[in-house]
Protein backbone atom coordinates (compact mmCIF):
# COMPACT_ATOMS: atom_id res chain seq x y z
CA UNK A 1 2.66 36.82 -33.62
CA UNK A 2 5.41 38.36 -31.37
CA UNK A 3 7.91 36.91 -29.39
CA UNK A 4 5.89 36.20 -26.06
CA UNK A 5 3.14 34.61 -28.11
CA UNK A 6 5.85 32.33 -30.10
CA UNK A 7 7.81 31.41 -27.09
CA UNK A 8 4.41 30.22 -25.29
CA UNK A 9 3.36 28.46 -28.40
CA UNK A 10 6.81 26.97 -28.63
CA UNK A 11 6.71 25.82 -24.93
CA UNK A 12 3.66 23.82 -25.11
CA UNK A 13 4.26 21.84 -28.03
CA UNK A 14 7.19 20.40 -26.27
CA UNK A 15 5.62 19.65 -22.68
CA UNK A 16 3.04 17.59 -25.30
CA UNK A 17 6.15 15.89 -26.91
CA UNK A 18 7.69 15.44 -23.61
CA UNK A 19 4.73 13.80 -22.67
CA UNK A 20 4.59 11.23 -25.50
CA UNK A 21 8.39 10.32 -25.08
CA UNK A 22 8.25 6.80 -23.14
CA UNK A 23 11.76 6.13 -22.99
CA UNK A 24 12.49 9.71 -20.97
CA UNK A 25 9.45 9.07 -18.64
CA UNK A 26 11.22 5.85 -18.13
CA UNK A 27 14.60 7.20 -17.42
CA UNK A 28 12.46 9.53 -14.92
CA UNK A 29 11.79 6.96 -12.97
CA UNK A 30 14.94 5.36 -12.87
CA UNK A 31 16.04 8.58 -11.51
CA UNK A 32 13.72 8.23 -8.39
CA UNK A 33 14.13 5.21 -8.29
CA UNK A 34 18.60 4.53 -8.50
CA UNK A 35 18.56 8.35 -6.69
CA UNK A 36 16.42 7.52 -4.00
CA UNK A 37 19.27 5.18 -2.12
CA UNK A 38 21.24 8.26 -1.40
CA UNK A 39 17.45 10.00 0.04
CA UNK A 40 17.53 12.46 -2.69
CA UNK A 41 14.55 14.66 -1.62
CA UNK A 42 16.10 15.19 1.76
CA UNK A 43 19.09 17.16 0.49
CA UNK A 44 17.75 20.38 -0.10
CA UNK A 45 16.78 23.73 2.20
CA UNK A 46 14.32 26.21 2.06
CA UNK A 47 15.70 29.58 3.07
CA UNK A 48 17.51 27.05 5.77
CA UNK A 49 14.79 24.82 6.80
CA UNK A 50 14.97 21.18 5.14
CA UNK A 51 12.60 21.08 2.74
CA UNK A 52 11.83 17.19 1.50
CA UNK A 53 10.52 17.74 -2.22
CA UNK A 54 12.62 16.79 -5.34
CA UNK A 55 13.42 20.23 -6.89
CA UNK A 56 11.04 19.93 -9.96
CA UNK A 57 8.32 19.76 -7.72
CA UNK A 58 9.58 22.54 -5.71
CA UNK A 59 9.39 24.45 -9.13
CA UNK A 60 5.61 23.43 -10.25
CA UNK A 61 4.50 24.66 -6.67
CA UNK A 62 5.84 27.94 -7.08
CA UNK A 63 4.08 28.31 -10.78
CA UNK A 64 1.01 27.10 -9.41
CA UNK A 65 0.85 29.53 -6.03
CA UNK A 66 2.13 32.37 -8.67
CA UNK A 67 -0.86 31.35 -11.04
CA UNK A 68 -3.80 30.60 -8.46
CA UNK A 69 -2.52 33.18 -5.70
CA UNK A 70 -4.36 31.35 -2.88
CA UNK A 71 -5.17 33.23 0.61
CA UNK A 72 -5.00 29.88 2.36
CA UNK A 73 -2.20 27.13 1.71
CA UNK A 74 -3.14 23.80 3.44
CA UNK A 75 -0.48 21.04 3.95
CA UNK A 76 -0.91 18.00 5.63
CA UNK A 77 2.61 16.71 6.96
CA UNK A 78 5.35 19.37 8.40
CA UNK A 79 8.31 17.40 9.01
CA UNK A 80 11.10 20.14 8.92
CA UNK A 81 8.67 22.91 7.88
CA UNK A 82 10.13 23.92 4.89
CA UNK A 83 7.67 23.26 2.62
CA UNK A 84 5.94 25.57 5.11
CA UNK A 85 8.72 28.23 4.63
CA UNK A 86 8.66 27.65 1.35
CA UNK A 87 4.87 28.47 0.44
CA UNK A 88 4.51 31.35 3.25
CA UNK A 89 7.96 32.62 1.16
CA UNK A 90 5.55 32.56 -2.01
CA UNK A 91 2.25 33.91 0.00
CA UNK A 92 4.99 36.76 1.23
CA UNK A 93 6.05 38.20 -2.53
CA UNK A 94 2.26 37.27 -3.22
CA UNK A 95 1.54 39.89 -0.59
CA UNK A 96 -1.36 38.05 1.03
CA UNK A 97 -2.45 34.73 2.79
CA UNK A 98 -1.84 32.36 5.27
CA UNK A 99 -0.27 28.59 5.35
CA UNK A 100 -1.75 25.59 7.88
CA UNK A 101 0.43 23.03 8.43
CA UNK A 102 -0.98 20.48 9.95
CA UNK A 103 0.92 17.19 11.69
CA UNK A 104 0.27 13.98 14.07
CA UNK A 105 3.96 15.10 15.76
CA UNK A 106 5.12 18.43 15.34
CA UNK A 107 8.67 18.00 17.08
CA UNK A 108 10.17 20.61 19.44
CA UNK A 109 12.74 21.81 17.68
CA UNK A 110 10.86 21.91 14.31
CA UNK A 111 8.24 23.66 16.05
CA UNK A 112 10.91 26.34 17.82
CA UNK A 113 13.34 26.73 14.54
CA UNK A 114 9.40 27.06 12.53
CA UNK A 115 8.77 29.68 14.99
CA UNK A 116 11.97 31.67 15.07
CA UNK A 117 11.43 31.94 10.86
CA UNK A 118 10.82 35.13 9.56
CA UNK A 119 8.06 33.86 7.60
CA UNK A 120 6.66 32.59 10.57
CA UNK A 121 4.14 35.55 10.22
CA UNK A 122 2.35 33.49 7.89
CA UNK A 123 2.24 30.17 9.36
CA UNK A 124 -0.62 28.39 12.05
CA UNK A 125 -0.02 24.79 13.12
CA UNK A 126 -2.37 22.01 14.10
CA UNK A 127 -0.61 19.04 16.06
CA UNK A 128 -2.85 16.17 15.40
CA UNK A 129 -4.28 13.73 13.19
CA UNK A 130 -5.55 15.34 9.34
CA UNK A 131 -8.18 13.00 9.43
CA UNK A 132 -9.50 13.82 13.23
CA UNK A 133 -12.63 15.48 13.73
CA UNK A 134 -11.70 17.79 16.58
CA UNK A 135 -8.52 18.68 13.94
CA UNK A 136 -11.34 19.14 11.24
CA UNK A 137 -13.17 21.44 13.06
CA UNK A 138 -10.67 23.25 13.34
CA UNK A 139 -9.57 23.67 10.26
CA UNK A 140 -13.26 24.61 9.25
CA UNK A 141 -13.16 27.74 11.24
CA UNK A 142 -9.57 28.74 9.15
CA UNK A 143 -11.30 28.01 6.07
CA UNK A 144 -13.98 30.23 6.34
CA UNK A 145 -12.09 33.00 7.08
CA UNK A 146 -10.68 32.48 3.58
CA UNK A 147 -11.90 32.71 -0.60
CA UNK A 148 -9.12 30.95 -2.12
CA UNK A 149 -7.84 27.49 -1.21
CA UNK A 150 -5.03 25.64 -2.10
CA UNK A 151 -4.40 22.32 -0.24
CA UNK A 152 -1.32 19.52 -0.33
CA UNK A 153 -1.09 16.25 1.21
CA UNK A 154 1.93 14.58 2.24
CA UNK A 155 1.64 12.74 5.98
CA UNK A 156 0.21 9.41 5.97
CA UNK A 157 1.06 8.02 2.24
CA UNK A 158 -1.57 4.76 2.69
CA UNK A 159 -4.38 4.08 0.52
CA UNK A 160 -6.56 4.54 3.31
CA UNK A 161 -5.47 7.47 5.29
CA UNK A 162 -5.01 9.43 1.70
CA UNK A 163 -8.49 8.36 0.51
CA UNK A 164 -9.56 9.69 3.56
CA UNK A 165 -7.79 12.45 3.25
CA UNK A 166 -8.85 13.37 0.00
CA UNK A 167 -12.85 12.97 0.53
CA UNK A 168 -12.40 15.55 3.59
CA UNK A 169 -9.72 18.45 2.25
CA UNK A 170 -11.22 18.22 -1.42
CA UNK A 171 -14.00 20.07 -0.23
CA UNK A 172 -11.94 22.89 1.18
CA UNK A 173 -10.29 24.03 -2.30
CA UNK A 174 -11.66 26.66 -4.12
CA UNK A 175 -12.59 25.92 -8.20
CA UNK A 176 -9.43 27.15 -10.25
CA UNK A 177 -7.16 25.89 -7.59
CA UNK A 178 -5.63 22.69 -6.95
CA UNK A 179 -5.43 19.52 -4.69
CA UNK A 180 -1.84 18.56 -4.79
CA UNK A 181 -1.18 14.34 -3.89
CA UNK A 182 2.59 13.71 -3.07
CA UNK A 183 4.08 10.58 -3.17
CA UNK A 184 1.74 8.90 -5.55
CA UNK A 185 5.31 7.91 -7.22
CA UNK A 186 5.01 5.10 -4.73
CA UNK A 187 3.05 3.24 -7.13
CA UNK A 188 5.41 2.66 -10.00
CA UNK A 189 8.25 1.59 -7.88
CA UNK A 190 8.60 -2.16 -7.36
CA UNK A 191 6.83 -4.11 -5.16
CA UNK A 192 8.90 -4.02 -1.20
CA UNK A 193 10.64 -0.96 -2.55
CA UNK A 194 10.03 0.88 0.85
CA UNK A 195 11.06 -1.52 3.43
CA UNK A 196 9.21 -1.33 7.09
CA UNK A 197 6.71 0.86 5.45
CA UNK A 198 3.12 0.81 5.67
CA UNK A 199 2.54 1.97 2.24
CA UNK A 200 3.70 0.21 -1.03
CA UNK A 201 2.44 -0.84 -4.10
CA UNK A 202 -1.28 -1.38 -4.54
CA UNK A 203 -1.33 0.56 -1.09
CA UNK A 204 -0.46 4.51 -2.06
CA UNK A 205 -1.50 7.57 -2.79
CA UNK A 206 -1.94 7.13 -6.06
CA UNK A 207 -4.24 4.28 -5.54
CA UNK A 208 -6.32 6.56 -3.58
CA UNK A 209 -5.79 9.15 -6.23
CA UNK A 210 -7.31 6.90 -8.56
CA UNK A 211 -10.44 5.90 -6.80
CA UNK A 212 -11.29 9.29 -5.59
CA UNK A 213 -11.49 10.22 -9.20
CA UNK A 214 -13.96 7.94 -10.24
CA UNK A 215 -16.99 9.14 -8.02
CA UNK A 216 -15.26 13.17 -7.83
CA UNK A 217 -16.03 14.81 -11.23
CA UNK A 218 -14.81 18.25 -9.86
CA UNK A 219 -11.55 16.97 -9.90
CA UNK A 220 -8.95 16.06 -12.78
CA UNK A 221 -5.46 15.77 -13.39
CA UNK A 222 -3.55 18.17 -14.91
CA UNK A 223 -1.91 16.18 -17.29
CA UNK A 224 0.35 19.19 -18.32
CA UNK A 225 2.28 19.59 -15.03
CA UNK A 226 3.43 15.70 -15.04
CA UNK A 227 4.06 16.19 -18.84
CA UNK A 228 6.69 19.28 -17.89
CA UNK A 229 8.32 18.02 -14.76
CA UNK A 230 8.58 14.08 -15.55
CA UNK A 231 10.96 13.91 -12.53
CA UNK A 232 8.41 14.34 -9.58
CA UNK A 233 7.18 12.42 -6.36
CA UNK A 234 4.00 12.96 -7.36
CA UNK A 235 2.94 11.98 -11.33
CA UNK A 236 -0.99 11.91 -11.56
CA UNK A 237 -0.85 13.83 -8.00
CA UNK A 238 -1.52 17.35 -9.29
CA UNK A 239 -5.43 17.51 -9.18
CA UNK A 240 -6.77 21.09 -10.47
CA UNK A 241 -10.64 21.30 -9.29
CA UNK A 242 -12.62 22.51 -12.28
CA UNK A 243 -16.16 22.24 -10.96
């Protein structure tokens, strides 16, 4: 065995350790939790656009674009645009594809600092619902234009609207790839943890997560992402299509 093979071997027995250690999952989500007060996820830039993503999860994206090399990034929710930025940075050393962000209210002045980006090149926007059908259509004619799909969500974080969400944009990624489900931390914070919010417990992605997995078979979660990363917005979220 040489060194690579030991150092990959050595790797995943502790993301399967990791993964079996309550108390540090706990402490995990403390973290989000105590951190949270001080909007933790909003701190951070992507080649100067905000990007709101806790750092870890900033990380797993980057393996998984590196690993899947999609032509076609979806994301549903732009805010700032850096997570746009930030995946058209990846598509750029990739040397190929396209992101589509897609938003109910793409700002002004996200929309004109988006533009002025040099990785602009890389980037369409939809204003509009994700769940519309004139948006839909739309995004059908992108699609097939592209082989390999890789798709986020992260406007809308209600049971619901993710559901929905999830039964339309599943369809779009490619086997291999993934569906990625932010915010499904929602669910194991306490109950009226996100004050004048429409989402909270029993009402989340993850919820929606979980019943979309009981009638989607092509679909699981990748159990060794949320093992690795235990601080993340989005534990159960990471959905790699296998069928």
């Amino acid at each position: 065995m040489n060194l690579t093979e030991h150092f990959k071997l050595e790797k995943e027995r502790n993301i399967k350790k990791l993964g079996k250690d309550k108390k540090l999952r706990d402490l995990a989500l403390e973290f989000i939790k105590h951190s949270s007060q001080y909007k933790y996820s909003y701190n951070f830039t992507w080649l100067g656009r905000p990007i709101i993503q806790i750092p870890q999860d900033i990380v797993a994206m980057q393996e998984m674009i590196w690993q899947v090399k999609p032509d076609l990034i979806i994301e549903t929710g732009i805010a700032h645009g850096g997570s746009l930025i930030f995946y058209a940075s990846m598509l750029e050393l990739i040397g190929n594809g396209k992101v589509l962000g897609i938003d109910i209210d793409i700002r002004k002045h996200n929309r004109r600092e988006i533009g002025k980006h040099k990785m602009f090149k890389r980037i369409e926007m939809i204003e509009g619902s994700s769940v519309d059908e004139k948006v839909i259509k739309k995004v059908e004619k992108i699609v097939k234009q592209h082989k390999k799909i890789l798709v986020c969500l992260d406007s809308l974080h209600t049971h619901n609207h993710v559901l929905n969400e999830l039964n339309i944009y599943s369809k779009f990624v490619s086997k291999g790839s993934y569906l990625v489900v932010f915010d499904t931390v929602i669910e194991y914070m306490p109950k009226g943890f996100f004050k004048n919010r429409p989402w909270d417990k029993d009402n989340n992605p993850a919820t929606a997560v979980k019943q979309f997995l009981k009638k989607n078979k092509n679909f699981v979660v990748d159990k060794e992402i949320d093992n690795k990363l235990l601080i993340t917005s989005a534990p159960r979220g990471f959905l790699k299509r296998v069928k």
